[in-house]
Protein backbone atom coordinates (compact mmCIF):
# COMPACT_ATOMS: atom_id res chain seq x y z
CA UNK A 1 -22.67 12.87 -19.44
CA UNK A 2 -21.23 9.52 -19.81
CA UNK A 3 -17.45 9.42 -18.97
CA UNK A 4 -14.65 6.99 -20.57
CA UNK A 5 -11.27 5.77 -20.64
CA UNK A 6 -10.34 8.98 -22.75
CA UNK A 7 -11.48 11.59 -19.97
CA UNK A 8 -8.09 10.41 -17.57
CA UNK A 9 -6.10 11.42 -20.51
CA UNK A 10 -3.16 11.82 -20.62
CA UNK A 11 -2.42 8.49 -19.87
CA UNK A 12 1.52 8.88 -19.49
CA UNK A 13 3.43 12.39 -20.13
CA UNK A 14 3.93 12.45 -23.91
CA UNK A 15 7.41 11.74 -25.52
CA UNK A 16 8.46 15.05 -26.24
CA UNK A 17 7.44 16.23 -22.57
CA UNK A 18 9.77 12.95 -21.04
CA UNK A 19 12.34 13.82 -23.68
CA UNK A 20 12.61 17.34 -21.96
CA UNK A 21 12.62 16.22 -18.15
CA UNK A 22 14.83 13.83 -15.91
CA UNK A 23 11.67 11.32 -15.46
CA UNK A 24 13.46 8.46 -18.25
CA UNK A 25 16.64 8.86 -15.80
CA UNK A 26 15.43 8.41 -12.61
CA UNK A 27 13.78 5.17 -13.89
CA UNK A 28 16.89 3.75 -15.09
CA UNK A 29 18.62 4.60 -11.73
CA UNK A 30 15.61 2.88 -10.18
CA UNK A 31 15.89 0.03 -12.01
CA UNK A 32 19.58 -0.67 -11.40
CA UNK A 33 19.89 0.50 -7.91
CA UNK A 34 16.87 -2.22 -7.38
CA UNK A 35 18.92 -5.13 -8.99
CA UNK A 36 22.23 -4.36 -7.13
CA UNK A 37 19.63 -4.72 -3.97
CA UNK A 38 18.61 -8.32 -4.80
CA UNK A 39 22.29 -8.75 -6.10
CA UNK A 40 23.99 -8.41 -3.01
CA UNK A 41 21.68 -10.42 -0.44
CA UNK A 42 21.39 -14.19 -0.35
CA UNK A 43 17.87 -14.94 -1.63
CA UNK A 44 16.93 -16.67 1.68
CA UNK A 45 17.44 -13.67 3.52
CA UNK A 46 15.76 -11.54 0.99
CA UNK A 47 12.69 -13.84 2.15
CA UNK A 48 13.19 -12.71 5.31
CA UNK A 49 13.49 -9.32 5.16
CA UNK A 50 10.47 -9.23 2.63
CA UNK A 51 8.29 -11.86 5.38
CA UNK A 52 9.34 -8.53 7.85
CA UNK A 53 8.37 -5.57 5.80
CA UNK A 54 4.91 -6.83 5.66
CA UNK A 55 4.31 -4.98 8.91
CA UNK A 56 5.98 -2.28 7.93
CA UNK A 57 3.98 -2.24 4.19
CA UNK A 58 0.86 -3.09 6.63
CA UNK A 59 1.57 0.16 9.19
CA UNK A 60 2.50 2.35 6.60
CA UNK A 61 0.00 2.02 4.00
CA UNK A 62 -2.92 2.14 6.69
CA UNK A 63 -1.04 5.12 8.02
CA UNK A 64 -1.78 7.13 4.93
CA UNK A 65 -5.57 6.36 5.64
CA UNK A 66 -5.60 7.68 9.58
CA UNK A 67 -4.98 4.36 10.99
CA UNK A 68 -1.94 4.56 13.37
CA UNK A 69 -1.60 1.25 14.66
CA UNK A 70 2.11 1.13 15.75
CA UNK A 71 3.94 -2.45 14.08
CA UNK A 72 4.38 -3.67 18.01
CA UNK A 73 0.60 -3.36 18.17
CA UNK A 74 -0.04 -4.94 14.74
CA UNK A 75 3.01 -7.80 15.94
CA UNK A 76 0.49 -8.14 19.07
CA UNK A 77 -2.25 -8.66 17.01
CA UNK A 78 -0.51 -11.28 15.27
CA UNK A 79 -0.42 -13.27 18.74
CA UNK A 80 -4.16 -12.88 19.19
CA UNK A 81 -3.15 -10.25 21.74
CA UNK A 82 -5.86 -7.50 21.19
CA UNK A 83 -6.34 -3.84 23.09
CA UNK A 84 -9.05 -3.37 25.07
CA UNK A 85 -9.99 -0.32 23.68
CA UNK A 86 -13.25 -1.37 20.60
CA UNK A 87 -11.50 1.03 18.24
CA UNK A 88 -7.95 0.02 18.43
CA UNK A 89 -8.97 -3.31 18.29
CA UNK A 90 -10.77 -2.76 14.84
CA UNK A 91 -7.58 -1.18 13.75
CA UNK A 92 -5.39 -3.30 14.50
CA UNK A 93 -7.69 -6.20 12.49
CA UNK A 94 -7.70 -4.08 9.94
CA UNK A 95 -4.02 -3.72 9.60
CA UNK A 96 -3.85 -7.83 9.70
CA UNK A 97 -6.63 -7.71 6.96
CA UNK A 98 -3.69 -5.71 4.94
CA UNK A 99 -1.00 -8.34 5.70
CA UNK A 100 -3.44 -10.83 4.89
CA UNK A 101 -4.20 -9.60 1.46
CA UNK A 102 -0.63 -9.10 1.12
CA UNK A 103 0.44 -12.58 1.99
CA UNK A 104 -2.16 -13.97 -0.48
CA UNK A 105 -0.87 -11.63 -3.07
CA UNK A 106 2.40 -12.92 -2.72
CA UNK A 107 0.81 -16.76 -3.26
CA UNK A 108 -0.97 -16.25 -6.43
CA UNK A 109 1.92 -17.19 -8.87
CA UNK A 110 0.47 -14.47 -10.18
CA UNK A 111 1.37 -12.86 -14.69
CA UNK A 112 0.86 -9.55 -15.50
CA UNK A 113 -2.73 -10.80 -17.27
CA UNK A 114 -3.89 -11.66 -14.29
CA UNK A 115 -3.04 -8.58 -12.08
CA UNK A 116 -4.11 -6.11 -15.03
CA UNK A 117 -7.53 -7.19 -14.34
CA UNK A 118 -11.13 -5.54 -13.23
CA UNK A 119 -11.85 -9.41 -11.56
CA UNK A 120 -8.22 -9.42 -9.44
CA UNK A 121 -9.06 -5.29 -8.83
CA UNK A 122 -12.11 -6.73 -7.06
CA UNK A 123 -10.24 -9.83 -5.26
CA UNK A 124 -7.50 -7.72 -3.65
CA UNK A 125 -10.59 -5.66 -2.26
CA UNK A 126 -13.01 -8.58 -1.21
CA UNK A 127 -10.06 -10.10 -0.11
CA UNK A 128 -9.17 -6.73 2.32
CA UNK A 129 -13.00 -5.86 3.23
CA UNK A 130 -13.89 -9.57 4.14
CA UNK A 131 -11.00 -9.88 6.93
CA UNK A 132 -12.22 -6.11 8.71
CA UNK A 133 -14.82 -5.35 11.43
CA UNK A 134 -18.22 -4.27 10.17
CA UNK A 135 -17.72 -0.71 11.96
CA UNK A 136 -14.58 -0.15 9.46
CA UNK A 137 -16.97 -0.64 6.53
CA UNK A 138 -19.56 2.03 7.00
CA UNK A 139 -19.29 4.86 5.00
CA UNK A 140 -20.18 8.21 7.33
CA UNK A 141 -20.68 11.98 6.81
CA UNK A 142 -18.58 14.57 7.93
CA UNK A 143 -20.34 14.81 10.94
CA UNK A 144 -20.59 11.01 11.46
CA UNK A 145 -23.97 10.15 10.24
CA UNK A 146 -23.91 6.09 8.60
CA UNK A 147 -24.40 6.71 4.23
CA UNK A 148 -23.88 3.38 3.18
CA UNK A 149 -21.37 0.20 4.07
CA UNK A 150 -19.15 -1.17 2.17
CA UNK A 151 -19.48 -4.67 -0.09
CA UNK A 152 -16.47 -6.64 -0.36
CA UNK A 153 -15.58 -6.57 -4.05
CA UNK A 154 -18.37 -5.15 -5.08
CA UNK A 155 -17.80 -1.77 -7.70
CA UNK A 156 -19.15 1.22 -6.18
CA UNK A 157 -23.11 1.46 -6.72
CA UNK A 158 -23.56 5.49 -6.84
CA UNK A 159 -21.79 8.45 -7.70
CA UNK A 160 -18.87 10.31 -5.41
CA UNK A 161 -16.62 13.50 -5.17
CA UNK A 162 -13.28 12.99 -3.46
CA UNK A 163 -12.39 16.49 -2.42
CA UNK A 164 -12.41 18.80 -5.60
CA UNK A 165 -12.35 15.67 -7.74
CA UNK A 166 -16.07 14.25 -9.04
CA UNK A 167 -15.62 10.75 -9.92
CA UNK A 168 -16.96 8.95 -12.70
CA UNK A 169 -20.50 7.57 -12.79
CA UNK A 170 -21.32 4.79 -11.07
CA UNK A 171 -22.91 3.14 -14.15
CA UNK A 172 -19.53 3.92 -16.03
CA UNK A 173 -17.35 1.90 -13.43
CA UNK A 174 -17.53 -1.50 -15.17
CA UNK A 175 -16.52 0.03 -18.42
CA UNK A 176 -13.75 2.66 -17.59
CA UNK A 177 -11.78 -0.07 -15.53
CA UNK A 178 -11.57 -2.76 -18.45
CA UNK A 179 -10.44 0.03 -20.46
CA UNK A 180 -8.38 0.96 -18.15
CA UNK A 181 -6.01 -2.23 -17.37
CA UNK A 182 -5.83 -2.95 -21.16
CA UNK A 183 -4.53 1.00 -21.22
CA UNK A 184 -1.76 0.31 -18.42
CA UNK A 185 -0.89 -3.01 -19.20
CA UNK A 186 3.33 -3.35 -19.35
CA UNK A 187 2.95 -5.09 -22.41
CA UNK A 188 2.28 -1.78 -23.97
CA UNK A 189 5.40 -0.14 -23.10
CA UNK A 190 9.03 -0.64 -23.47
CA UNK A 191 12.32 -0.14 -20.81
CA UNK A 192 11.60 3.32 -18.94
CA UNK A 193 7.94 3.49 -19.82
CA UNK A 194 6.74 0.49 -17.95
CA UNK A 195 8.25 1.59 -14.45
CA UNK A 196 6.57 5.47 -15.47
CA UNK A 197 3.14 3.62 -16.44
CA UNK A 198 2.50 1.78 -13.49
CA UNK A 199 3.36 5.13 -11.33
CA UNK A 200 0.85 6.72 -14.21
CA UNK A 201 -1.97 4.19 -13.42
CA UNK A 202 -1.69 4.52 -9.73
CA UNK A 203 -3.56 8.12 -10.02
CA UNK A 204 -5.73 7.25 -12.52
CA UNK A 205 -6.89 4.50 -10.63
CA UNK A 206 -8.00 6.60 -7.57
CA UNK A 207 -9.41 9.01 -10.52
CA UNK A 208 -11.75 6.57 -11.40
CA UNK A 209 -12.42 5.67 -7.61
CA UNK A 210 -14.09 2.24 -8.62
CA UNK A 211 -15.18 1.20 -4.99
CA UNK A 212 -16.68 3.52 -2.42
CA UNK A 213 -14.03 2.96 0.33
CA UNK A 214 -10.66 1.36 0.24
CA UNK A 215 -9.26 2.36 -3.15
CA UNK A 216 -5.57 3.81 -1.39
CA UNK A 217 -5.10 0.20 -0.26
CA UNK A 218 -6.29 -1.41 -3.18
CA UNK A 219 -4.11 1.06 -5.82
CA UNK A 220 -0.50 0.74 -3.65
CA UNK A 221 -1.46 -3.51 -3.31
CA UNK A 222 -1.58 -3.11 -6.94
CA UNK A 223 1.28 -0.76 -7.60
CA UNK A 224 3.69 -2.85 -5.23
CA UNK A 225 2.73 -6.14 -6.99
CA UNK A 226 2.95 -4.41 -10.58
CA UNK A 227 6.56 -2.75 -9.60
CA UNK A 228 8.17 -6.47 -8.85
CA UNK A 229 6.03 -8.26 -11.83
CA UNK A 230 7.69 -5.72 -14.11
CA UNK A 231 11.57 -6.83 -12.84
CA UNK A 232 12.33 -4.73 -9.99
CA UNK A 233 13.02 -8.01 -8.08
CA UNK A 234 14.06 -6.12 -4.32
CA UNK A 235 10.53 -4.98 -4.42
CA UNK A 236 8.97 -6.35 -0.80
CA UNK A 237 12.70 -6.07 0.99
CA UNK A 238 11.49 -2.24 0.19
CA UNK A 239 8.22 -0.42 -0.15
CA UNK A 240 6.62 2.61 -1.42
CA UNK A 241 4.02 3.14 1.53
CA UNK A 242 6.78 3.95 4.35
CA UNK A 243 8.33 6.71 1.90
CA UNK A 244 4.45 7.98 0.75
CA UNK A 245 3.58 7.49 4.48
CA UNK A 246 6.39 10.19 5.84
CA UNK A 247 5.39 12.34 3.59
CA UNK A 248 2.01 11.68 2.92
CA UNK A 249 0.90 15.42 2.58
CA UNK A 250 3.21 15.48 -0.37
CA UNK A 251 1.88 12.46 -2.13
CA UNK A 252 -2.05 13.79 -1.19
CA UNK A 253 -0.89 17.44 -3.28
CA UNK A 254 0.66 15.48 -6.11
CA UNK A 255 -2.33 12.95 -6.46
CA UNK A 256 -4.57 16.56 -6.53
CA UNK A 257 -2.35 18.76 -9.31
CA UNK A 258 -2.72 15.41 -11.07
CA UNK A 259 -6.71 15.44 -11.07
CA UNK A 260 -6.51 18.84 -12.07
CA UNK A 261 -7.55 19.96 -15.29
CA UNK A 262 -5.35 20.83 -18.56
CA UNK A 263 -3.84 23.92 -18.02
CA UNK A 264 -4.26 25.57 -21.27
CA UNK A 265 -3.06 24.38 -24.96
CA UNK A 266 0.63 23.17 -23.32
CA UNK A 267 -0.36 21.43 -21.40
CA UNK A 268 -0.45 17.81 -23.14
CA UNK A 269 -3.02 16.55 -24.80
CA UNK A 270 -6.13 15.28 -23.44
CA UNK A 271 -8.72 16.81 -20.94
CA UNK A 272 -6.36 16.63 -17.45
CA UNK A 273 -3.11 17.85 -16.72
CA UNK A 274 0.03 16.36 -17.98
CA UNK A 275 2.22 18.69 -16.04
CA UNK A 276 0.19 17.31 -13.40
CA UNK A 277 0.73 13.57 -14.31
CA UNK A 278 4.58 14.62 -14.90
CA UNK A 279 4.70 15.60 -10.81
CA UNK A 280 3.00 12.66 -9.93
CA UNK A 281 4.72 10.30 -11.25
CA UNK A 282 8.12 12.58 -10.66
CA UNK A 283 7.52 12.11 -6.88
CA UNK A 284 6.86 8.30 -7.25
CA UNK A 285 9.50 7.50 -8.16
CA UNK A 286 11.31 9.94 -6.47
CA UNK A 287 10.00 8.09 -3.74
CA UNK A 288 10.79 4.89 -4.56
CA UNK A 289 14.92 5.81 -4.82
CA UNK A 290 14.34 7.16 -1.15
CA UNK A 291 13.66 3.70 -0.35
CA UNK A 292 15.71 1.63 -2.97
CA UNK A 293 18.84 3.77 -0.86
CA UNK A 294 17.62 3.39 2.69
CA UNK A 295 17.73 -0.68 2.24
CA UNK A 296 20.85 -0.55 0.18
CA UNK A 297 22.52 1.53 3.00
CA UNK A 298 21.02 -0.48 5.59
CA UNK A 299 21.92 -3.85 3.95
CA UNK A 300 25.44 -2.55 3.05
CA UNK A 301 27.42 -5.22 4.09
CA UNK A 302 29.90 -3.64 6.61
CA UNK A 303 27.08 -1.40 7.90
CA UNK A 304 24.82 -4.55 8.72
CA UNK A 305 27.96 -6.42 10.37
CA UNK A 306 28.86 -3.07 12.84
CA UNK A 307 24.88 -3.08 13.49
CA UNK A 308 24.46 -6.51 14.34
CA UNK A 309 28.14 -5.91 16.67
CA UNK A 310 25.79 -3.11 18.24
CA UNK A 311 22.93 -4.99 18.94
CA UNK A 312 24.49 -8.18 20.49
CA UNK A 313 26.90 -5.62 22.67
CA UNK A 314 23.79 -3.53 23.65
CA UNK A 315 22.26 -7.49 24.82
CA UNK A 316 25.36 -7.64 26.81
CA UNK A 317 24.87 -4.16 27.88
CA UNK A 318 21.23 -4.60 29.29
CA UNK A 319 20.31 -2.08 26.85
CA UNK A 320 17.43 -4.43 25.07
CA UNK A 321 13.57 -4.74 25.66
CA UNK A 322 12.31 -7.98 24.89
CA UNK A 323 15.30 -10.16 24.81
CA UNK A 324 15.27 -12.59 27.81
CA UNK A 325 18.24 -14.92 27.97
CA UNK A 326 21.80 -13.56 27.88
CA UNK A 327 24.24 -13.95 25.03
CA UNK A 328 28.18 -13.77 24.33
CA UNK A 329 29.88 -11.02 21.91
CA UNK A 330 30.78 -14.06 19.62
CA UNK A 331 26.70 -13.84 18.67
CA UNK A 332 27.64 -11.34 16.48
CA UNK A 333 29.63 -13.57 14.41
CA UNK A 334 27.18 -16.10 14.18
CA UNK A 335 24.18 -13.48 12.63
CA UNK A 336 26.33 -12.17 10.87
CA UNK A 337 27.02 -15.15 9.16
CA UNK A 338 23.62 -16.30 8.69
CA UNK A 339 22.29 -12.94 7.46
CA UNK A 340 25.36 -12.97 4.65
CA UNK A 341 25.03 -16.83 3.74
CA UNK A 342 21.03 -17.36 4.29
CA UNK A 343 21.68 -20.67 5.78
CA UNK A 344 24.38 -21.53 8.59
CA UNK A 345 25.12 -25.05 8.96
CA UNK A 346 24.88 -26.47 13.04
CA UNK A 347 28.90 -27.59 12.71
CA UNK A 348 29.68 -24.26 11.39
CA UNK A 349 27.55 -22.16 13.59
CA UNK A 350 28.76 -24.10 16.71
CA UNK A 351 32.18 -23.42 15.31
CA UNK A 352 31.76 -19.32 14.80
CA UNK A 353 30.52 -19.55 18.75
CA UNK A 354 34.34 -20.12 19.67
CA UNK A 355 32.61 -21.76 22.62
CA UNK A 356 33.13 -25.20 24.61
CA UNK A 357 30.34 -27.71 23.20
CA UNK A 358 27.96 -27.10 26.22
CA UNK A 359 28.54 -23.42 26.07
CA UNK A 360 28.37 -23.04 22.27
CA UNK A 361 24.96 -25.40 22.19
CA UNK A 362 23.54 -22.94 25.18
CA UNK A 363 24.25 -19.96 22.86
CA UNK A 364 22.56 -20.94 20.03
CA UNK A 365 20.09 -22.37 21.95
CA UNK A 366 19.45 -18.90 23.54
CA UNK A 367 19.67 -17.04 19.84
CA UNK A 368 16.35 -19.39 18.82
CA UNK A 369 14.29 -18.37 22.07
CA UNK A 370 15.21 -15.09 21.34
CA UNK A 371 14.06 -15.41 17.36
CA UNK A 372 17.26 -14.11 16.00
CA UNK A 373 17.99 -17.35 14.10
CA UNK A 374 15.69 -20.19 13.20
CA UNK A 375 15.10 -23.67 12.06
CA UNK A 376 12.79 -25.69 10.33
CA UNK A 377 13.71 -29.23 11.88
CA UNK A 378 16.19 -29.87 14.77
CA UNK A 379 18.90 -31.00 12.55
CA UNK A 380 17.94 -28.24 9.51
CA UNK A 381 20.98 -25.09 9.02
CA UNK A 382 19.87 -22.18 11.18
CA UNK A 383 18.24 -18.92 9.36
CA UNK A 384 18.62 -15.13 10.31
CA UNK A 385 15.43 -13.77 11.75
CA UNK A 386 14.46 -10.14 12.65
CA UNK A 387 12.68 -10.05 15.64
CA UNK A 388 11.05 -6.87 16.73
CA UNK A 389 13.51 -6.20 19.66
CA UNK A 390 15.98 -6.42 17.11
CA UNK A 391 14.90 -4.14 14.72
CA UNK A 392 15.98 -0.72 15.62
CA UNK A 393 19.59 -1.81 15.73
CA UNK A 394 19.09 -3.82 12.50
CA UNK A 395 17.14 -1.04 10.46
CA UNK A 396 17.35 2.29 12.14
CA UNK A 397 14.47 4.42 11.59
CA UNK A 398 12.60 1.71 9.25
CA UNK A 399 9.13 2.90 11.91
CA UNK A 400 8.67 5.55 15.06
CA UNK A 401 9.60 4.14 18.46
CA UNK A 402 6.40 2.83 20.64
C-alpha cells in the first residue's frame, strides 16, 4: 500500500475544533510575550545571550536522544579538551556537530522557501551526520547487533517502525516530504495558524521519519528556525529543547497520542487523530510560554541587576569556580551597564569603576581575563559576556550543576 501526504491527516486541528479550545490564545500570548522579550534587551546583547544558548539548545536537544553531555563538558570540547573515556568523547563531538549545524543555520540568510524544503531537510542532516564519529552513525538492534549506518543526507533506504508507529515506505519518502513542506508552508496560514502549523509539522515530520537516524535533531533544528522566520524574533535568547528536555517523557506521550489513529467519527477528519494533534501541539506551545517566561523573568531588568550584584559579591566572597583574578563591588555597575546598553564606552566604563586610573584600568582589565566583558579591538566599547562561571548567578537553573 502506497502511503501519501493525505495519510498524516489532519494536518492542523480543524476550525471548529480551535474555535472550541484555548490553542488560538495561547498563540497570541506567545507571540506577544516573545516581542516584549526582544523589546526590552539591547540587540547586541540579545546576540549574546543567543551565541550562549547554543550550548544549552546543543545539551538539551541531544538530551532528549540519551546523550547527557553536561554544557561544561560540551564548553570543554569547544577548547579541544576531550575525555578520555571513547564514548564520552563521541558524545561530546556529537553535541559540537549540533552547535555546528546550528551556527550554520543561523548563517544562511535563510526565507521561508528555502527552509520549507526536502533539499535544506537533507542539509541540516548531512550537515549534523558529517561532523559525528562513525560509531554514532550505526544503526543497532536492541541487543546491539550493527543493521545499517547512517548516510549523511541521504533519505532513508528501507522501511521502519518507531515504537507502535510503522513509518511510511521507503520508496514513498521522496514524495510525502515535497508534499509535505508545500502542506506546512506559513504562507498558507494566517496570524494564530502559522505559530499552530509549525508545532503541527513538527509531529508529522517524525511521522514520516524520512532518515533512518537523527530525525529529533533534524525536526526541533527545523522547528526553532521556522518559529523565528515566522516573527517570534527572541527565538535563540530562548529554546524549546530545554523545556521538551525536562520533561521529555511528556513530549515522547504527546508525539505518541498524536500518531495514534482517529478515534471514531469525532474525531476530525482524516485517518489520525486530531484530538491527538490538538495535545500535541497544546503542549508545544505550552512549552514554549514556559520558556518565553523563564527568560523574561530572568532578563527582567531589576532581577538581572540584583543577580549580577550577587555574582560580583559572591567573587568577592570566594564563592566562584573558575574566576581567577579578584574584582571590586563597583563590577557590578559596570555589567550591569553593558548588559542594559550592549556596548559600554572605555571613558564611561572607567568612569562607572569609581576607581583611581591605575585601579579602574586593573579592574577592567581583570573583567576581560575573566570573559565577563569583551572587545573586538583595544580601543573598541566593551561587550557583556556570559562566561560559564557566571552563569548560575546570571540564569539560575537555565542547566543541572556538574
Amino acid at each position: 500500500m502506497t502511503t501519501t501526504i493525505l495519510d498524516a491527516a489532519p494536518f492542523i486541528p480543524s476550525e471548529k475544533s480551535l474555535d472550541a479550545c484555548d490553542l488560538p490564545d495561547k498563540t497570541i500570548e506567545l507571540a506577544t510575550s516573545s516581542a516584549k522579550v526582544a523589546g526590552g534587551i539591547d540587540v547586541i546583547t540579545q546576540d549574546t545571550i543567543r551565541r550562549h544558548m547554543i550550548v544549552i539548545n546543543s545539551y538539551y536537544s541531544n538530551l532528549i536522544e540519551g546523550n547527557s553531555t553536561k554544557p561544561h563538558e560540551i564548553r570543554a570540547a569547544q577548547k579541544g579538551n576531550y575525555n578520555t573515556d571513547p564514548l564520552k568523547r563521541d558524545l561530546q563531538l556529537e553535541s559540537l556537530a549540533h552547535i555546528h549545524v546550528n551556527e550554520w543555520i543561523q548563517g544562511q540568510n535563510l526565507d521561508l522557501d528555502r527552509l520549507y524544503s526536502v533539499e535544506f531537510a537533507k542539509e541540516i542532516h548531512k550537515n549534523f551526520y558529517e561532523q559525528i564519529p562513525e560509531s554514532l552513525r550505526e544503526i543497532k538492534s536492541k541487543d546491539g547487533l550493527k543493521l545499517d549506518v547512517v548516510i549523511p543526507g541521504e533519505l532513508r533506504n528501507r522501511d521502519v517502525d518507531v515504537g507502535n508507529h510503522i513509518a511510511p515506505e521507503a520508496e514513498c519518502i521522496e514524495a510525502i516530504l515535497g508534499r509535505f513542506f508545500e502542506t506546512y508552508h506559513p504562507k498558507r496560514f494566517s496570524s494564530h495558524k502559522k505559530i499552530i502549523s509549525v508545532m503541527a509539522a513538527h509531529h508529522r515530520f517524525l511521522w514520516i521519519h524520512p532518515f533512518l537516524d537523527g530525525n529529533g535533531r533534524v525536526s526541533r533544528l527545523f522547528t526553532d528556525t521556522a518559529l523565528k522566520l515566522i516573527g517570534l524574533d527572541s527565538y535563540g535568547m530562548w529554546c524549546v529543547s530545554r523545556g521538551l528536555a525536562r520533561s521529555s517523557s511528556n513530549y515522547k506521550f504527546h508525539l505518541a497520542n498524536a500518531d495514534a489513529a482517529q478515534q471514531g467519527m469525532l474525531d476530525g477528519r482524516g485517518p489520525l487523530s486530531e484530538k491527538g494533534l490538538m495535545g500535541f501541539c497544546g503542549n508545544m506551545i505550552e512549552t514554549a510560554l514556559d520558556q518565553v517566561s523563564y527568560i523574561s523573568d530572568t532578563l527582567e531588568l531589576t532581577n538581572m541587576r540584583k543577580r549580577i550584584n550577587s555574582y560580583v559579591q559572591a567573587r568577592i566572597d570566594g564563592r566562584v569556580q573558575g574566576a581567577s583574578s579578584d574584582i571590586k563591588k563597583s563590577a557590578g555597575l559596570v555589567l550591569y551597564s553593558a548588559f542594559l546598553q550592549g556596548e559600554l564606552s572605555r571613558s564611561d566604563a572607567m568612569a562607572l569603576t569609581g576607581l583611581k586610573e591605575r585601579s579602574g584600568r586593573r579592574l577592567l582589565s581583570s573583567l576581560k581575563s575573566d570573559g565577563l566583558i569583551s572587545e573586538t579591538s583595544s580601543k573598541s566599547p566593551f561587550r557583556w559576556e556570559i562566561p560559564e562561571h557566571a552563569e548560575p548567578w546570571y540564569f539560575p537553573n537555565l542547566t543541572p550543576g556538574i
